[in-house]
PDB file of N, CA and C in Angstrom:
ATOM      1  N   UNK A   1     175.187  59.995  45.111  1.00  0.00           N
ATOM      2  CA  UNK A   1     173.899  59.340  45.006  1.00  0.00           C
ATOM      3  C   UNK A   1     172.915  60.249  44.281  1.00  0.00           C
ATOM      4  N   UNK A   2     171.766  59.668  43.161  1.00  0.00           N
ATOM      5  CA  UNK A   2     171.039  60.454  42.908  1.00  0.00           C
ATOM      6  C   UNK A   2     169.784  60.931  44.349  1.00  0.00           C
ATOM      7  N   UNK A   3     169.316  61.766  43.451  1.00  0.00           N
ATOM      8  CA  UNK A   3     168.306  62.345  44.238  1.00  0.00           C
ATOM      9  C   UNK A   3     167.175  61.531  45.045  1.00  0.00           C
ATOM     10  N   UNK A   4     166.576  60.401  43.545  1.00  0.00           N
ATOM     11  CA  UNK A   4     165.750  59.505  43.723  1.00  0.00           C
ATOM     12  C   UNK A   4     166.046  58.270  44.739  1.00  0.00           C
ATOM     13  N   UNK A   5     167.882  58.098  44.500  1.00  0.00           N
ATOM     14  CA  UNK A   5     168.155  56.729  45.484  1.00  0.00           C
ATOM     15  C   UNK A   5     167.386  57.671  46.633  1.00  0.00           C
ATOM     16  N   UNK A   6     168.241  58.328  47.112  1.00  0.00           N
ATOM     17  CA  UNK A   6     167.764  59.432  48.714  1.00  0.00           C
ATOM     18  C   UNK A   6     166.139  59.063  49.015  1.00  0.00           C
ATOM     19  N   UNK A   7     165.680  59.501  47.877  1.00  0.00           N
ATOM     20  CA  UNK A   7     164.396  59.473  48.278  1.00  0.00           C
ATOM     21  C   UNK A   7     163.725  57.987  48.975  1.00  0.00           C
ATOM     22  N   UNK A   8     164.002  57.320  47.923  1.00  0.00           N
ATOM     23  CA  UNK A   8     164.207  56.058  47.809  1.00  0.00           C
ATOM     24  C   UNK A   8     164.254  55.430  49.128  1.00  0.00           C
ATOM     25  N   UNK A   9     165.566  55.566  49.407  1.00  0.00           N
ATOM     26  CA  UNK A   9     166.167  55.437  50.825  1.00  0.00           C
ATOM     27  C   UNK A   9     164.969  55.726  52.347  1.00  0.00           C
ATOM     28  N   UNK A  10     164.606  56.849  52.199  1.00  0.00           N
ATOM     29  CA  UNK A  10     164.042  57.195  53.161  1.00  0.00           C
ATOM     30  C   UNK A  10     162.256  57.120  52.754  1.00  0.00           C
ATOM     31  N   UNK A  11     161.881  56.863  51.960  1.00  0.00           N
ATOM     32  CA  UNK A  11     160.443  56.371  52.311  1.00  0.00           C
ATOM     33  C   UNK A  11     160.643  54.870  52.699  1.00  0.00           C
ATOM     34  N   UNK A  12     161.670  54.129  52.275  1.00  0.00           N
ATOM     35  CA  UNK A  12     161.468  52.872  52.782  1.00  0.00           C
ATOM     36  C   UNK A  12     162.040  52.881  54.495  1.00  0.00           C
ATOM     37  N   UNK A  13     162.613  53.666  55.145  1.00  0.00           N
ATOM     38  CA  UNK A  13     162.385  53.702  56.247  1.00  0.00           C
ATOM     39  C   UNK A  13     161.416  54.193  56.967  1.00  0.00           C
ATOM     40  N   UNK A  14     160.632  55.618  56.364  1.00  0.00           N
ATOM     41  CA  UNK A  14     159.414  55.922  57.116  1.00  0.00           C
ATOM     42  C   UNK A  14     158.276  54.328  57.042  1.00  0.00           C
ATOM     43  N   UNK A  15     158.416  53.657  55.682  1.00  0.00           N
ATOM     44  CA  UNK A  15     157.548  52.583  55.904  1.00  0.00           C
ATOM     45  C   UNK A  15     158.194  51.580  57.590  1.00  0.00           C
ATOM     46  N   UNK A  16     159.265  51.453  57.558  1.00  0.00           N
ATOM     47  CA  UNK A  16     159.806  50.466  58.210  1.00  0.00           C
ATOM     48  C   UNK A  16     159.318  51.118  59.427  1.00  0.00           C
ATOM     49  N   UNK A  17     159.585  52.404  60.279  1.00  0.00           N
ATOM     50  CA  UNK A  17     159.198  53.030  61.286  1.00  0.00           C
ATOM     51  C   UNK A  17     158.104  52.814  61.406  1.00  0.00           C
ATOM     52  N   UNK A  18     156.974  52.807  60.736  1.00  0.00           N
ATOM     53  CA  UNK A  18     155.599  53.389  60.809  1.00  0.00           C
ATOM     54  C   UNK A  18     154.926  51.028  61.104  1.00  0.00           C
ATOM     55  N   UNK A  19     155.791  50.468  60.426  1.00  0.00           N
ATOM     56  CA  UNK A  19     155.740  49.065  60.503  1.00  0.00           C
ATOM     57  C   UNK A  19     155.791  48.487  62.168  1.00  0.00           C
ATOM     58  N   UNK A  20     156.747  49.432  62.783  1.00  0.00           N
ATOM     59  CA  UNK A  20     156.970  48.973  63.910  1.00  0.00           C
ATOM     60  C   UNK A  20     156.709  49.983  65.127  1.00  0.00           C
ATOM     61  N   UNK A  21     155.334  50.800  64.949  1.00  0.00           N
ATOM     62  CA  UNK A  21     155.186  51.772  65.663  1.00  0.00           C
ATOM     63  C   UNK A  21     155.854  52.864  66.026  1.00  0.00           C
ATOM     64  N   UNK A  22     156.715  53.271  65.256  1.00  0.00           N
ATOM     65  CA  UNK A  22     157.530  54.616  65.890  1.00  0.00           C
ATOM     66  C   UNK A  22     157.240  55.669  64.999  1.00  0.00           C
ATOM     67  N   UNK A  23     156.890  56.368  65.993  1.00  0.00           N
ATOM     68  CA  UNK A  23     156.483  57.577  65.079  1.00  0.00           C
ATOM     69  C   UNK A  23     157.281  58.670  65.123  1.00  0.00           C
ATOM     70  N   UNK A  24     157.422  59.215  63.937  1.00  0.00           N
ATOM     71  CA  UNK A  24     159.138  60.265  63.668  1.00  0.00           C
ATOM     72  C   UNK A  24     158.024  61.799  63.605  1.00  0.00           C
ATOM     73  N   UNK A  25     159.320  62.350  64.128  1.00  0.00           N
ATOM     74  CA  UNK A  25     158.422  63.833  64.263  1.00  0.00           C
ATOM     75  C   UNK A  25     158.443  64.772  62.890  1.00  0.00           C
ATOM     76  N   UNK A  26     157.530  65.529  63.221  1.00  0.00           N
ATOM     77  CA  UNK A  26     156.742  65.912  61.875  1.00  0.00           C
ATOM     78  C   UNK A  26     158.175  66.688  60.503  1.00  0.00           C
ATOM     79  N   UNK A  27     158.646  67.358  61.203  1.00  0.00           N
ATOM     80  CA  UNK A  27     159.890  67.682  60.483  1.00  0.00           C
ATOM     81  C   UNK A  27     160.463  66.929  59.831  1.00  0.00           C
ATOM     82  N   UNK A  28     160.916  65.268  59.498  1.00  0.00           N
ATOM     83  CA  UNK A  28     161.262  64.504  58.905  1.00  0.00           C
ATOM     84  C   UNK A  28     160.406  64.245  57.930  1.00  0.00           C
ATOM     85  N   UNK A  29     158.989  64.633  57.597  1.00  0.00           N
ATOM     86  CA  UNK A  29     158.348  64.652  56.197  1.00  0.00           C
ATOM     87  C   UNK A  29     158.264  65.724  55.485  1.00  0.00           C
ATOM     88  N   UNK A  30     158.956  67.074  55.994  1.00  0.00           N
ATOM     89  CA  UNK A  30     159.085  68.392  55.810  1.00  0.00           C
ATOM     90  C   UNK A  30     159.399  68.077  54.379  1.00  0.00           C
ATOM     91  N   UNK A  31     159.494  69.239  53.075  1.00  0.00           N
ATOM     92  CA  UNK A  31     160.044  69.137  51.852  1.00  0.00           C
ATOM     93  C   UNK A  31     160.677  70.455  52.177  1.00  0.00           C
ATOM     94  N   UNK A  32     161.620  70.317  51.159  1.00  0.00           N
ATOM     95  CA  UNK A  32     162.324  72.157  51.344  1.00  0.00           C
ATOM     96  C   UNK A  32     161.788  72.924  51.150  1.00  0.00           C
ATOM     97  N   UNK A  33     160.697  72.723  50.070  1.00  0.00           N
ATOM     98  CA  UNK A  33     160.008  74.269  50.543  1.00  0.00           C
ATOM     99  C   UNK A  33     159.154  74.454  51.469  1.00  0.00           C
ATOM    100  N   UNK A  34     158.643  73.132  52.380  1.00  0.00           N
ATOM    101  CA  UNK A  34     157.826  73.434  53.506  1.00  0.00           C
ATOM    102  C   UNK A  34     159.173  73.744  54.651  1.00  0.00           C
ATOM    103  N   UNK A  35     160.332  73.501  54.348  1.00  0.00           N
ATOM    104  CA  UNK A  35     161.628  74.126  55.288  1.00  0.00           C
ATOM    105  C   UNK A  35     161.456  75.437  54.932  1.00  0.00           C
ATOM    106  N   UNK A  36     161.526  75.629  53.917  1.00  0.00           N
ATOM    107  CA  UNK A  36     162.144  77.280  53.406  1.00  0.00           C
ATOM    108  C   UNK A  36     160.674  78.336  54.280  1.00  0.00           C
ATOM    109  N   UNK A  37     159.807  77.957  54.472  1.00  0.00           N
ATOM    110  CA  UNK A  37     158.537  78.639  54.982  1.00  0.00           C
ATOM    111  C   UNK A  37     158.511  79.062  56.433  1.00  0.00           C
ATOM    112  N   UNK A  38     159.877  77.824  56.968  1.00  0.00           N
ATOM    113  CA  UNK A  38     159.841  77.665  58.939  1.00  0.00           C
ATOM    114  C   UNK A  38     160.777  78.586  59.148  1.00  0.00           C
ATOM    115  N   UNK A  39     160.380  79.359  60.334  1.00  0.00           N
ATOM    116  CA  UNK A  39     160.604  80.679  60.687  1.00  0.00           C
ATOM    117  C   UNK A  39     161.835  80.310  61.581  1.00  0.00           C
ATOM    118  N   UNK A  40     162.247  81.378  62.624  1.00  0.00           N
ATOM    119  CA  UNK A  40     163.597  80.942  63.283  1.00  0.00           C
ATOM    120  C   UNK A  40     163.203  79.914  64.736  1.00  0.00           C
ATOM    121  N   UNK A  41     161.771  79.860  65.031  1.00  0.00           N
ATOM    122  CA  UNK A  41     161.410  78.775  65.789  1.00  0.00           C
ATOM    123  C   UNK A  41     162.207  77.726  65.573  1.00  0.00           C
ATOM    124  N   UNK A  42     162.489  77.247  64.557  1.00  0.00           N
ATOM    125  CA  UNK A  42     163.081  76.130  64.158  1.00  0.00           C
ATOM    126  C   UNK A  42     164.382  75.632  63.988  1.00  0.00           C
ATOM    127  N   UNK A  43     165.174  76.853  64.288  1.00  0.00           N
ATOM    128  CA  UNK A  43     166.635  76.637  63.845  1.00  0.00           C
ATOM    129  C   UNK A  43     167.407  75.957  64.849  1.00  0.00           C
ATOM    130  N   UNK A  44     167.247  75.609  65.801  1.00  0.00           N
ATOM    131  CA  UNK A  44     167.886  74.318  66.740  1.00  0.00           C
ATOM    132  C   UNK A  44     167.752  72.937  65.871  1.00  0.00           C
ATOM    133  N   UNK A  45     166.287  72.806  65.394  1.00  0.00           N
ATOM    134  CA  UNK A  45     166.465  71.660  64.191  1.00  0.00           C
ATOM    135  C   UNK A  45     167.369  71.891  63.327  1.00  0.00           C
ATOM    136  N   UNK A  46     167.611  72.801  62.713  1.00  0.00           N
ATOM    137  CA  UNK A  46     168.389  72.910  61.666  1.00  0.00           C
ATOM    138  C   UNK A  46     170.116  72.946  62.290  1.00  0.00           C
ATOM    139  N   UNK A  47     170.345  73.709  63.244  1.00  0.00           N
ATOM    140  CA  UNK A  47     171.527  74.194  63.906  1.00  0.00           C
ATOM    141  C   UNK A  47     171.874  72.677  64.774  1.00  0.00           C
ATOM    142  N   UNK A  48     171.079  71.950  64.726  1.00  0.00           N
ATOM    143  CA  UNK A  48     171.306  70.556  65.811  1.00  0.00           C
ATOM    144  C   UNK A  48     171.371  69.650  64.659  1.00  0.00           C
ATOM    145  N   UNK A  49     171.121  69.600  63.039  1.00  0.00           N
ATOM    146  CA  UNK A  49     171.306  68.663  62.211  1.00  0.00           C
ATOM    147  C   UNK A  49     170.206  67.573  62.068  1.00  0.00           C
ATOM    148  N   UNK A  50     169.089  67.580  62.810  1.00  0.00           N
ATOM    149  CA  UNK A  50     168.210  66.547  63.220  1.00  0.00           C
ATOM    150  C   UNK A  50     168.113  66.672  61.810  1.00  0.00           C
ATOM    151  N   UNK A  51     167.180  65.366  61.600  1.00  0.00           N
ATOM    152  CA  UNK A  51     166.457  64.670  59.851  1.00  0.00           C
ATOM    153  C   UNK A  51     167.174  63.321  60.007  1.00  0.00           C
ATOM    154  N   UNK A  52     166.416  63.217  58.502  1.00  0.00           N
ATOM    155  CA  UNK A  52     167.644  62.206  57.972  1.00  0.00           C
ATOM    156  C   UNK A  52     169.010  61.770  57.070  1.00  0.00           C
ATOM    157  N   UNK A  53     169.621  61.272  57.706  1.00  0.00           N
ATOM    158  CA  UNK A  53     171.328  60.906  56.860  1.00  0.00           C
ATOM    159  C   UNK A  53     170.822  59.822  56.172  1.00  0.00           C
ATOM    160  N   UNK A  54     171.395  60.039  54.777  1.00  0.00           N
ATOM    161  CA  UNK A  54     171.231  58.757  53.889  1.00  0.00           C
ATOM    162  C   UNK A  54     172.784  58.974  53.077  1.00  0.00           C
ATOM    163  N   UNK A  55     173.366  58.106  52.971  1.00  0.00           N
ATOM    164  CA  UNK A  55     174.718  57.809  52.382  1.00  0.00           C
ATOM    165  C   UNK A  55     175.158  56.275  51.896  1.00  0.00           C
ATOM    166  N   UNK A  56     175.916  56.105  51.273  1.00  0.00           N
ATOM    167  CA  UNK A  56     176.589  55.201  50.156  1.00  0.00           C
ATOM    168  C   UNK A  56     178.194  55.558  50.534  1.00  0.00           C
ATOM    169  N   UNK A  57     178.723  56.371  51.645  1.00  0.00           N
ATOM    170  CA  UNK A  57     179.862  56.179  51.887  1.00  0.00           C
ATOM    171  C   UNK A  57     181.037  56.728  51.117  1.00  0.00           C
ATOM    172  N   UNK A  58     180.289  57.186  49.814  1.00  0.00           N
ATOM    173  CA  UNK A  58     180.934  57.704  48.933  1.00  0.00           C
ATOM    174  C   UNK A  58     181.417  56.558  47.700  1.00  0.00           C
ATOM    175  N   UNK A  59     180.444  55.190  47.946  1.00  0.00           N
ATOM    176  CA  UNK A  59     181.193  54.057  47.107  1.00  0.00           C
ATOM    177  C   UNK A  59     180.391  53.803  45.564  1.00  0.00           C
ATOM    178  N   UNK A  60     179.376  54.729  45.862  1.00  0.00           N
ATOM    179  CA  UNK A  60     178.430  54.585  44.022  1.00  0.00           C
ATOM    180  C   UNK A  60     177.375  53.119  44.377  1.00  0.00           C
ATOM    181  N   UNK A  61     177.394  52.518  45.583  1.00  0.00           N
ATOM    182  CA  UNK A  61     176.368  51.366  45.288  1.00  0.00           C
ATOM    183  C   UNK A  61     175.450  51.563  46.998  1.00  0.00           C
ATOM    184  N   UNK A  62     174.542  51.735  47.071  1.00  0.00           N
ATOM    185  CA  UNK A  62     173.900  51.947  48.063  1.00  0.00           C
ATOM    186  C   UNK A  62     173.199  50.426  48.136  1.00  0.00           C
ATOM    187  N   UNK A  63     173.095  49.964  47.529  1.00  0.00           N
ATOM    188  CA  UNK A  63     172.307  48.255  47.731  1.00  0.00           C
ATOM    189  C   UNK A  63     173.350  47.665  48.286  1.00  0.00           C
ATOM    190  N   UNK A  64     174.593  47.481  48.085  1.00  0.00           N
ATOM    191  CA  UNK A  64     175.936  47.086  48.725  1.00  0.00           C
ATOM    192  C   UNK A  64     176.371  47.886  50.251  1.00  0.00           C
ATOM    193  N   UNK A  65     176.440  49.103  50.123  1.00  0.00           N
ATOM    194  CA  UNK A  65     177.053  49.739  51.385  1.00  0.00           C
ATOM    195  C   UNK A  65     176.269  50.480  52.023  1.00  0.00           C
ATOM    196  N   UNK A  66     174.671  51.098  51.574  1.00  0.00           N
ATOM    197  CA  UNK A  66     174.110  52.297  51.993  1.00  0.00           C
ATOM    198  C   UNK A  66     173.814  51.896  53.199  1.00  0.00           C
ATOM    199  N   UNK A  67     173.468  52.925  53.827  1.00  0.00           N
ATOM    200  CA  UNK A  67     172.474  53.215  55.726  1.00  0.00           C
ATOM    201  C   UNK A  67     172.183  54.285  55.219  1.00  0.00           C
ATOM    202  N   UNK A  68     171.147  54.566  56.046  1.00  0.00           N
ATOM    203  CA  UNK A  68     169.966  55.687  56.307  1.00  0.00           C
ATOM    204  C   UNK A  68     169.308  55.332  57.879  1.00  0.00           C
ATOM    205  N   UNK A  69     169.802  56.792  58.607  1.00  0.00           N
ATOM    206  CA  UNK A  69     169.103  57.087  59.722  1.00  0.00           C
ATOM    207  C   UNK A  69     168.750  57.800  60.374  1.00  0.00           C
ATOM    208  N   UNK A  70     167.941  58.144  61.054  1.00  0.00           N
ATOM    209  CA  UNK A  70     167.345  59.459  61.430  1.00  0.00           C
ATOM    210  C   UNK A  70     167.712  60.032  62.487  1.00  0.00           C
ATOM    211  N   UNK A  71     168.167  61.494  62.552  1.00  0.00           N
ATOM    212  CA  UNK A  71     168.598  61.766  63.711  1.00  0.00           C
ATOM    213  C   UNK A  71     167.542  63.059  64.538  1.00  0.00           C
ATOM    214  N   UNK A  72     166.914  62.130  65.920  1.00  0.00           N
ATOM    215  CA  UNK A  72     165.730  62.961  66.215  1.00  0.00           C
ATOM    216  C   UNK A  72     166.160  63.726  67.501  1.00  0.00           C
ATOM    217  N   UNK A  73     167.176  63.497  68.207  1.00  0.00           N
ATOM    218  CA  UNK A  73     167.720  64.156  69.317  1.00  0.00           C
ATOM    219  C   UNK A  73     169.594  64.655  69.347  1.00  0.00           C
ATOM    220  N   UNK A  74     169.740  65.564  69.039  1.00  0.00           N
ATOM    221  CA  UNK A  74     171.305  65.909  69.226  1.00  0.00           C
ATOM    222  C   UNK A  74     172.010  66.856  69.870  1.00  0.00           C
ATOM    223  N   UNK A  75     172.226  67.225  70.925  1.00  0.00           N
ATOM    224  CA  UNK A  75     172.541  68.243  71.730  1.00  0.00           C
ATOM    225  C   UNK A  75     173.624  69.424  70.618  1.00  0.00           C
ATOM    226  N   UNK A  76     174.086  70.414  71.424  1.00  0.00           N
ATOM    227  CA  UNK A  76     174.706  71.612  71.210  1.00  0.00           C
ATOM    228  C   UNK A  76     175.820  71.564  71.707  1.00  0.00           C
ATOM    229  N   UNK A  77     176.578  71.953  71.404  1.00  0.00           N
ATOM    230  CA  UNK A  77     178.607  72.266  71.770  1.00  0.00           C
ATOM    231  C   UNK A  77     178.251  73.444  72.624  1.00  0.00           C
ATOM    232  N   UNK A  78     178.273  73.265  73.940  1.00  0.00           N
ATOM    233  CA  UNK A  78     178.601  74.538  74.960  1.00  0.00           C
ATOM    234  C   UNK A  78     179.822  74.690  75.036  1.00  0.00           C
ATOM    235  N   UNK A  79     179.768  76.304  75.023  1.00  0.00           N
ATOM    236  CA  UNK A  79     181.585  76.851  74.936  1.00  0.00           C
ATOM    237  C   UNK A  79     181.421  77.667  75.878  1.00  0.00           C
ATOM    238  N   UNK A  80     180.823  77.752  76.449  1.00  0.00           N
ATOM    239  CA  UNK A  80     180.367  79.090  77.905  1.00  0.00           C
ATOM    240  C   UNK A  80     181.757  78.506  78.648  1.00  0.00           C
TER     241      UNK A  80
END
């Protein structure tokens, strides 16, 4: 997928969220370089995968097959 579908992809869900009252936490409007700035406070977001997934499945047509969804809660693999 290009860059732009992605983009693409996910402002039309922040519209859709924001349409139906849900409000996504602030990290999901982050840009990489406002990532590249967040200190190690943050690395459970990063180490837990939270954001958003946008994919085409690998099939080249995202109007046909795409999803996009946000993932705002994901636990950790305990090995203790």
């Amino acid at each position: 997928m290009k860059r732009s579908e992605i983009n693409t992809a996910i402002r039309r869900m922040e519209e859709i969220t924001k349409r139906h009252g849900f409000f996504l936490p602030p990290f999901c409007g982050w840009s990489p370089e406002e990532w590249s700035h967040r200190g190690h406070e943050y690395d459970e977001i990063r180490e837990t995968m939270l954001g958003w997934d946008v994919t085409d499945y690998g099939e080249g047509n995202f109007a046909k097959t795409g999803f996009t969804l946000v993932t705002i809660r994901n636990g950790k693999l305990c090995t203790e």
